[in-house]
C-alpha atoms as a PDB file:
ATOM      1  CA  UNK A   1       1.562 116.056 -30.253  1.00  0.00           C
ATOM      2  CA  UNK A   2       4.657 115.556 -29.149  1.00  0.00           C
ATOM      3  CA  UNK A   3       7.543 117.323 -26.592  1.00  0.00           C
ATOM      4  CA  UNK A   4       7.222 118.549 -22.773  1.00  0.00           C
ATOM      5  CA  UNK A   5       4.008 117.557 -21.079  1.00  0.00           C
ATOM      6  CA  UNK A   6       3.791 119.408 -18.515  1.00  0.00           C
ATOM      7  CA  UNK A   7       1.364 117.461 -16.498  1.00  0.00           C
ATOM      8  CA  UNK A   8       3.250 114.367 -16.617  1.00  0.00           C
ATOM      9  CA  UNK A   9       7.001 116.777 -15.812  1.00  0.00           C
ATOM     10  CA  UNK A  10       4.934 118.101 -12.972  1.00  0.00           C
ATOM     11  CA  UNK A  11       3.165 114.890 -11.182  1.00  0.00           C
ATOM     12  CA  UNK A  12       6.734 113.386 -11.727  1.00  0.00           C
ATOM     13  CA  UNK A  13       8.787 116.071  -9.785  1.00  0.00           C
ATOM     14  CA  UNK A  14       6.060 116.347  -7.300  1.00  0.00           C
ATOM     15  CA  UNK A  15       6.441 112.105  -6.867  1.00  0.00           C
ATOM     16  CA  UNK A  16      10.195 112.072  -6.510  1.00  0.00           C
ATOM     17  CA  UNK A  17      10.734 115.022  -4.120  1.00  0.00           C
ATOM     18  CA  UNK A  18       8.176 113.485  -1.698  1.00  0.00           C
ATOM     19  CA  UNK A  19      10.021 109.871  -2.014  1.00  0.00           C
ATOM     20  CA  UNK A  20      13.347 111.618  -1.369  1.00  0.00           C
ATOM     21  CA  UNK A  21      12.015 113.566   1.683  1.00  0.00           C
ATOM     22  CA  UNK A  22      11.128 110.190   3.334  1.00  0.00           C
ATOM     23  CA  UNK A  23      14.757 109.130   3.050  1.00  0.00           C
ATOM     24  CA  UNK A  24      16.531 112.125   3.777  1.00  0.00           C
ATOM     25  CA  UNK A  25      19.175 109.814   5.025  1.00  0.00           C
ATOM     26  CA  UNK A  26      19.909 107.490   2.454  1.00  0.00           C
ATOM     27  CA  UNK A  27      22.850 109.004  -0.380  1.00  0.00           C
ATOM     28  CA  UNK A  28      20.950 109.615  -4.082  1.00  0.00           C
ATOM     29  CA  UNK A  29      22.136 106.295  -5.357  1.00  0.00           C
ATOM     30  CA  UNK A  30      20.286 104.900  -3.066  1.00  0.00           C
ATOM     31  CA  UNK A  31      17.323 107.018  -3.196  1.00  0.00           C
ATOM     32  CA  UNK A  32      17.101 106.403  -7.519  1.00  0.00           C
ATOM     33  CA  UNK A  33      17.222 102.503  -6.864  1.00  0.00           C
ATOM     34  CA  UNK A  34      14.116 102.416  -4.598  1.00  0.00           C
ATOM     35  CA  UNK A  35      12.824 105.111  -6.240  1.00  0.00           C
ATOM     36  CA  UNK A  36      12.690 102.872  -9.712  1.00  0.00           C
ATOM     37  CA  UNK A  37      11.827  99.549  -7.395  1.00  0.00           C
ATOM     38  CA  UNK A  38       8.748 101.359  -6.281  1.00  0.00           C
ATOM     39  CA  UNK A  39       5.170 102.320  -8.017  1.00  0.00           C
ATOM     40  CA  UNK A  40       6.782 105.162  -9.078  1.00  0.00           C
ATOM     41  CA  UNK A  41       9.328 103.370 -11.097  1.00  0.00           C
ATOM     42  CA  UNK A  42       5.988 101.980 -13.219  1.00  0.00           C
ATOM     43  CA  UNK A  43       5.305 103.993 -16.343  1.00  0.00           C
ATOM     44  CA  UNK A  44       1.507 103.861 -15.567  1.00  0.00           C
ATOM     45  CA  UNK A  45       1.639 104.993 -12.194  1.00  0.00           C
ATOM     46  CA  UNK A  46       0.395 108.235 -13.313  1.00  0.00           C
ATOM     47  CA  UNK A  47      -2.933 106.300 -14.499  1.00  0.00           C
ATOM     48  CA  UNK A  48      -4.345 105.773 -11.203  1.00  0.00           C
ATOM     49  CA  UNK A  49      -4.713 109.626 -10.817  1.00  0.00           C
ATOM     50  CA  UNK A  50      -5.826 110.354 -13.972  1.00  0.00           C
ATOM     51  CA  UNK A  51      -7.548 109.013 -16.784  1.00  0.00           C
ATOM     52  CA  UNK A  52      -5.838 108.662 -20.023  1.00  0.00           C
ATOM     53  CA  UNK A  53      -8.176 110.870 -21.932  1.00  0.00           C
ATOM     54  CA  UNK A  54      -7.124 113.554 -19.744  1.00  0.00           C
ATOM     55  CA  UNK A  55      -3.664 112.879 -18.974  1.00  0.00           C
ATOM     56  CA  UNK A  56      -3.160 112.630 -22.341  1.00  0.00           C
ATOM     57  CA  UNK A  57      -5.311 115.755 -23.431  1.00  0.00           C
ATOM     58  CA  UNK A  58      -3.945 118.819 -24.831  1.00  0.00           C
ATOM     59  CA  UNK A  59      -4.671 120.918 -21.980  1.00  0.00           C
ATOM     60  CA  UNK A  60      -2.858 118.232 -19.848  1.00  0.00           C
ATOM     61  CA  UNK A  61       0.536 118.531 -21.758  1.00  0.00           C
ATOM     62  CA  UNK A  62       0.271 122.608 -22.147  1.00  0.00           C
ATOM     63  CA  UNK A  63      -0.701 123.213 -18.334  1.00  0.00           C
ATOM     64  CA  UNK A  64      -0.503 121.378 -14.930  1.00  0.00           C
ATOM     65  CA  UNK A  65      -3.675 119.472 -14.912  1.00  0.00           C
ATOM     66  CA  UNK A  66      -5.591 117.704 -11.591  1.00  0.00           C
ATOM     67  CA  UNK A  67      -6.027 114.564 -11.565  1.00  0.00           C
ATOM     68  CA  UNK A  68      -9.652 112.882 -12.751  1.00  0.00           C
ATOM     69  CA  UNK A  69      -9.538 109.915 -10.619  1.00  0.00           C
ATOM     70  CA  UNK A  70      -7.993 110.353  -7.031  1.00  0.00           C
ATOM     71  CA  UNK A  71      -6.259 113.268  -5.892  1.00  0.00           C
ATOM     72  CA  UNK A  72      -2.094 113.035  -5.581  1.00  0.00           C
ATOM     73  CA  UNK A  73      -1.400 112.159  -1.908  1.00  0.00           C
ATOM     74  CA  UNK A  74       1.428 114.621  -2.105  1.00  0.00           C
END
């Protein structure tokens, strides 16, 4: 399957508009380069919410999905 996954779209917006709230005061720039320094800049962040089998199920990629594992803190 391929295209939007709309778990991953979701989790991701959800993860960078927290981060940016905590430094309402720093300019975007900024912002991206701690952003990518972070866990969030790790491409596998997203599997230590879910598991793979589910973030990576069809359902997952159609549809917001909750994560398996631990909840999202934000």
């Amino acid at each position: 399957m391929e295209g939007h996954h709309e778990t991953i779209t979701a989790a991701s917006i959800r993860a960078i508009d927290a981060f940016r709230s905590e430094r309402s005061g720093l300019q975007l720039h900024q912002i991206c380069n701690e952003l990518l320094s972070s866990r969030f800049g790790d491409p596998k962040w997203l599997l230590g919410y879910w598991s793979r089998d589910r973030l990576f199920s069809g359902e997952a990629r159609s549809e917001w999905t909750e994560p398996d594992l631990v909840p999202l803190p934000f």
